[in-house]
N, C-alpha and C. Protein backbone atom coordinates (compact mmCIF):
# COMPACT_ATOMS: atom_id res chain seq x y z
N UNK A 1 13.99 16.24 51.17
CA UNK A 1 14.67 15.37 50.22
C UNK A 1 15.34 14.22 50.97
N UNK A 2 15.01 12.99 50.93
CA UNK A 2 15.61 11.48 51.09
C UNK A 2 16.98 11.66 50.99
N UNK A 3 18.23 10.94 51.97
CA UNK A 3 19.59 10.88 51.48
C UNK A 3 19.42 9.39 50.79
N UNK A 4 19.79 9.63 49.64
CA UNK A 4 20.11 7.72 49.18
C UNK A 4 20.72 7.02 49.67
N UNK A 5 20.68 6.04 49.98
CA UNK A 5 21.24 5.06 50.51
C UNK A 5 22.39 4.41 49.46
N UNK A 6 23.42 4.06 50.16
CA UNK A 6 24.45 3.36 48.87
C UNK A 6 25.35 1.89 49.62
N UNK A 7 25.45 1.19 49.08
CA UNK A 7 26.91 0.00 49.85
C UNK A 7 25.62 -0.93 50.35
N UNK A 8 25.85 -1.34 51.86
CA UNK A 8 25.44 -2.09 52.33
C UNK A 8 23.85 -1.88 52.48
N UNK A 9 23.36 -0.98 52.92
CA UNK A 9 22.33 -0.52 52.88
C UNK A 9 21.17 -0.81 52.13
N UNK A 10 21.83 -0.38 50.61
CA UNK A 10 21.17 -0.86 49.59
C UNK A 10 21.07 -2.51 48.99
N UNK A 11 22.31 -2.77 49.23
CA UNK A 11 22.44 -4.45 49.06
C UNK A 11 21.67 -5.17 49.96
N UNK A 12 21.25 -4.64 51.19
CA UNK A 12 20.15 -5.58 52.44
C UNK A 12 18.86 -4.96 51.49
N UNK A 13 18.86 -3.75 51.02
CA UNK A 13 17.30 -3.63 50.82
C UNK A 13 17.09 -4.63 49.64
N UNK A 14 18.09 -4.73 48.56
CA UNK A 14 17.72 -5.80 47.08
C UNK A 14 17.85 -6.96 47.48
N UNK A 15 17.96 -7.25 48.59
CA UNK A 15 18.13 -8.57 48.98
C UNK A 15 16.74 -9.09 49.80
N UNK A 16 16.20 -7.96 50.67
CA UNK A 16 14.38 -8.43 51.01
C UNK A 16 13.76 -8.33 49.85
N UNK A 17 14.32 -7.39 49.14
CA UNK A 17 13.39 -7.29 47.44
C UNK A 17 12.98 -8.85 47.42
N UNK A 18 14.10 -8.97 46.18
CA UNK A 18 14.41 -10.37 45.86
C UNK A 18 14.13 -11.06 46.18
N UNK A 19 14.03 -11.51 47.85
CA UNK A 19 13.37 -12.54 48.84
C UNK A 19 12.09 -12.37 48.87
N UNK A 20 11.38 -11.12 48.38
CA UNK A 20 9.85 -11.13 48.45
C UNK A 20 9.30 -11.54 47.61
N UNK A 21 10.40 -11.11 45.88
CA UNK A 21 9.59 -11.57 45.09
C UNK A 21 9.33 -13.26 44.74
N UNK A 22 10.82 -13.61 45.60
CA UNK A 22 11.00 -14.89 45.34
C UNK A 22 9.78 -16.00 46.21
N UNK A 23 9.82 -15.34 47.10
CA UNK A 23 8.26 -16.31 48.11
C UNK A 23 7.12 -16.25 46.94
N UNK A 24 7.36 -14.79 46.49
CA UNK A 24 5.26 -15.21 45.56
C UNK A 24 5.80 -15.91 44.14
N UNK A 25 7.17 -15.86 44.17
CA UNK A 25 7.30 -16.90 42.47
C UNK A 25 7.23 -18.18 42.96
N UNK A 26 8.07 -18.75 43.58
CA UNK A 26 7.88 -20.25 44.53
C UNK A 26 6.75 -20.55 45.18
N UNK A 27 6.26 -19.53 45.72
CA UNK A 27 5.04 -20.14 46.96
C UNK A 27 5.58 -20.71 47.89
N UNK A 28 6.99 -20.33 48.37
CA UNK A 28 7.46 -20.72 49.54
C UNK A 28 8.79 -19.98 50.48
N UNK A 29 8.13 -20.40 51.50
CA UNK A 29 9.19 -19.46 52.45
C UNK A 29 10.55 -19.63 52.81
N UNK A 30 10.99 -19.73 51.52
CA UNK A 30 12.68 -19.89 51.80
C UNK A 30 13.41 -18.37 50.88
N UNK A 31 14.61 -18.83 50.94
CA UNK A 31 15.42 -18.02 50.25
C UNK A 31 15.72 -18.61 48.80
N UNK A 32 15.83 -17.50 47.83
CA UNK A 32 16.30 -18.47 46.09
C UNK A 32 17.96 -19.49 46.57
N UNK A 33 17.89 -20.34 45.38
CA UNK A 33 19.04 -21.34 45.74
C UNK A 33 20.53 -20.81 45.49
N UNK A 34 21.28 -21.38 45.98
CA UNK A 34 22.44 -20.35 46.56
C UNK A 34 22.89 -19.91 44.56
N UNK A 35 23.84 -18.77 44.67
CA UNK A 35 24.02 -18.21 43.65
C UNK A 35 22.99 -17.14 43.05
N UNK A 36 21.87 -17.62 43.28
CA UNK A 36 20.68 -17.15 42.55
C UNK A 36 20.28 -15.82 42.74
N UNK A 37 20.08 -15.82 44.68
CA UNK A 37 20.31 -14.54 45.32
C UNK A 37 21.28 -13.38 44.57
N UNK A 38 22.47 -14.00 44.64
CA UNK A 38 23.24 -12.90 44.05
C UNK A 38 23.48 -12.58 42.76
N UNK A 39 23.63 -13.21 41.83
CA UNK A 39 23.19 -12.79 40.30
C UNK A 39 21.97 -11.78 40.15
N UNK A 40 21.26 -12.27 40.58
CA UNK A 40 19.48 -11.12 40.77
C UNK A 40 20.24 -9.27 41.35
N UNK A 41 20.74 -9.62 42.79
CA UNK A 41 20.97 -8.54 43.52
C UNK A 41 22.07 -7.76 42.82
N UNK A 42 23.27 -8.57 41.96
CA UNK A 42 24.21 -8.10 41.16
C UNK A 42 23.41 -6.78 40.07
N UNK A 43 22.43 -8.16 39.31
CA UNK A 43 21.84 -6.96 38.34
C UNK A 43 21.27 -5.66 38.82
N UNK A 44 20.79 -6.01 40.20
CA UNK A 44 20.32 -4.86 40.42
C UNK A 44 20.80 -3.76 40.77
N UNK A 45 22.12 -4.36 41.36
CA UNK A 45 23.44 -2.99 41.34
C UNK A 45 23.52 -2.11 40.42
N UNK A 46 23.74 -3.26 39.40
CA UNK A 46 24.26 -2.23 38.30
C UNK A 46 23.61 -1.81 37.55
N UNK A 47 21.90 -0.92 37.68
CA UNK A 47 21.12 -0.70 37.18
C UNK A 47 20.60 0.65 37.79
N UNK A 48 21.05 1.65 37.40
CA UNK A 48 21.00 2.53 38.87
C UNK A 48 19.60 2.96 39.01
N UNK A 49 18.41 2.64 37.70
CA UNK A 49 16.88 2.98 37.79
C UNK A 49 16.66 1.53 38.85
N UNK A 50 16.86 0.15 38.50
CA UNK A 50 16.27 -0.63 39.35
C UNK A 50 16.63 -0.27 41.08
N UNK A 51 18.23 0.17 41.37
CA UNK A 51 18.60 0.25 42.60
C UNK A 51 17.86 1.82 43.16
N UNK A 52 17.58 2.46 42.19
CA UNK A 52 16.65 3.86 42.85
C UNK A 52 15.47 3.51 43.30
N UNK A 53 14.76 2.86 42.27
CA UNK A 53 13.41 2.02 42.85
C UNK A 53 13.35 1.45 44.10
N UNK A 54 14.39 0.46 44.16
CA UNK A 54 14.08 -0.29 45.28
C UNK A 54 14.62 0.69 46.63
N UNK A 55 15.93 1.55 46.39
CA UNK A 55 15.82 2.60 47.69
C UNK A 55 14.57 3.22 48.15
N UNK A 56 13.75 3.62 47.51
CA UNK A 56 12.37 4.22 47.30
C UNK A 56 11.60 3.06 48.17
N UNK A 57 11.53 2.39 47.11
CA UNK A 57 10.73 1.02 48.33
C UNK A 57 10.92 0.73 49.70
N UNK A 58 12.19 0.87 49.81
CA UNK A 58 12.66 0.16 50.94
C UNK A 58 12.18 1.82 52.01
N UNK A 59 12.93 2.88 51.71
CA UNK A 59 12.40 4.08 52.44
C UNK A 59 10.98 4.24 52.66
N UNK A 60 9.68 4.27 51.67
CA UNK A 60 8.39 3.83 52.24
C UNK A 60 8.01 3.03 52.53
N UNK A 61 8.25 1.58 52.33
CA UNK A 61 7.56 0.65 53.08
C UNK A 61 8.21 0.12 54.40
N UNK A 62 9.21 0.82 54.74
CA UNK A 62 9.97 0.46 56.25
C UNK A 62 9.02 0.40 56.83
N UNK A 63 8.49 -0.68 58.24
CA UNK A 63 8.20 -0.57 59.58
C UNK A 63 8.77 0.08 60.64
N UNK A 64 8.61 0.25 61.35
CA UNK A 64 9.27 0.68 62.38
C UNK A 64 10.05 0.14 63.10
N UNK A 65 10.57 -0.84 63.17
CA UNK A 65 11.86 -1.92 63.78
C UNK A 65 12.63 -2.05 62.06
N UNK A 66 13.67 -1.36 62.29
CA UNK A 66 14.47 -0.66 60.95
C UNK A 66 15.04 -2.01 60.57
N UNK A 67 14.70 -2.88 59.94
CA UNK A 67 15.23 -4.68 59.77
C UNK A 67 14.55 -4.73 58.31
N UNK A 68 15.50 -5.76 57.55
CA UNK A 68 14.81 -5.93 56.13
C UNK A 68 13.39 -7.00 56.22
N UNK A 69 13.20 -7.84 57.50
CA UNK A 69 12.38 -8.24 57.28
C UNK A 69 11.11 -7.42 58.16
N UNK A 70 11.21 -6.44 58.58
CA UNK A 70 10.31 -5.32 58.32
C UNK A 70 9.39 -4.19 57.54
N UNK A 71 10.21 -4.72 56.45
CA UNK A 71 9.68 -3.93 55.10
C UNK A 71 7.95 -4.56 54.19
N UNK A 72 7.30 -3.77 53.92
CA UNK A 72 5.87 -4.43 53.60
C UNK A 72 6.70 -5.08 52.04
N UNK A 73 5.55 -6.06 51.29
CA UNK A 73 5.88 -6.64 50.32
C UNK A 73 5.68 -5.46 48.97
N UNK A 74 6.53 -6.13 48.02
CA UNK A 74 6.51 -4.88 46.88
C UNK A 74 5.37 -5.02 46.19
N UNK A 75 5.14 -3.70 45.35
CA UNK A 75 3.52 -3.82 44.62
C UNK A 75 3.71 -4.80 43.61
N UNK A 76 3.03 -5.37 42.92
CA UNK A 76 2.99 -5.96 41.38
C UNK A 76 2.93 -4.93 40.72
N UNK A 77 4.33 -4.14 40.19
CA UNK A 77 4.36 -3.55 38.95
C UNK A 77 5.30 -3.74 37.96
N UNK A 78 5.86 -2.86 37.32
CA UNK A 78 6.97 -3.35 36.40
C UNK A 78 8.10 -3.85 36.35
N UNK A 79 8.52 -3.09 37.62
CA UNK A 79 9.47 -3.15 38.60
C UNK A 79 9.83 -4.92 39.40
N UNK A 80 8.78 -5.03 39.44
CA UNK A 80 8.14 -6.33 40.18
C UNK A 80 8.76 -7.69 39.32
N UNK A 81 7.98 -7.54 38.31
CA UNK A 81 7.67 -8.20 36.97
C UNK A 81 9.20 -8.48 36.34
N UNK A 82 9.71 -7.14 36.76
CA UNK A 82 11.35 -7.39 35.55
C UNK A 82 12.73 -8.24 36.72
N UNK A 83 12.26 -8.10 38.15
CA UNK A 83 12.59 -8.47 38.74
C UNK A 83 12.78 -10.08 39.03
N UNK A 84 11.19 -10.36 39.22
CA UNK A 84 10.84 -11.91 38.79
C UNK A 84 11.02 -12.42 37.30
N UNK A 85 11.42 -11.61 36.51
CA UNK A 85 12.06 -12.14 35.24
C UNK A 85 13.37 -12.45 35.79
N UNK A 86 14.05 -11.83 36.19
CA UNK A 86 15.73 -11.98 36.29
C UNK A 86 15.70 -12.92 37.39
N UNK A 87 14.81 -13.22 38.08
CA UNK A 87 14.96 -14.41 38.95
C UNK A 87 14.72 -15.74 38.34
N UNK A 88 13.65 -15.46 37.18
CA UNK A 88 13.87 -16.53 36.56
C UNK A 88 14.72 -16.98 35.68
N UNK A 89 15.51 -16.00 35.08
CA UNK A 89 16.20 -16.51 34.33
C UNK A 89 17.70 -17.04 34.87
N UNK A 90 17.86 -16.60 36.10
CA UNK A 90 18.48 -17.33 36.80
C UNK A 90 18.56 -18.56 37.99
N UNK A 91 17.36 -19.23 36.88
CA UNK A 91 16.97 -20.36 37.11
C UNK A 91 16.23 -20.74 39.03
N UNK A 92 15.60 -19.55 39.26
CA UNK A 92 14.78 -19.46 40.42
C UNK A 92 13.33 -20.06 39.79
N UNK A 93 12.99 -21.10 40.28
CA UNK A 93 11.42 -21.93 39.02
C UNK A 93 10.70 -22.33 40.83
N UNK A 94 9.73 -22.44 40.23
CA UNK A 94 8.88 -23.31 41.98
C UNK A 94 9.06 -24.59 41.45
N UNK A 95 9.45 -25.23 42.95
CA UNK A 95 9.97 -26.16 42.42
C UNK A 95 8.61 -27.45 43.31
């Protein structure tokens, strides 16, 4: 059985989330524009199915140099999808 991760831990993992999904919504290799990041990562706090998911994620797709930008990219699923919704609606658009 996995120990969950909670605090900081989890806030670096919704934060490569977020940054992953945000490269394939933009098509570019930056970070969302300031604020944006954190409204997204907020919701995902307080969602304890989205923040289980992404512990999950972040525990299997780790590399082996334990760093968030080590982690493989997330699948396209629902998860994905509701994610890049809340990025958009907090006005993350390709610009």
């Amino acid at each position: 059985m996995a120990i969950r991760r909670t605090g900081s831990k989890l806030i670096i993992d919704a934060i490569a989330y977020v940054e992953a999904v945000h490269i394939d919504l933009t098509v570019e290799n930056t970070a969302p524009a300031p604020g944006v990041l954190g409204r997204v990562v907020s919701a995902i706090l307080a969602d304890p199915a989205l923040s289980e998911y992404i512990q999950t994620w972040a525990e299997e797709s780790r590399l082996p140099a334990e760093s968030p930008s080590s982690l493989s990219r997330p699948p396209m699923d629902a998860t994905y999808a509701r994610v890049r919704e809340l990025l958009r609606r907090a006005g993350d658009e390709r610009r």
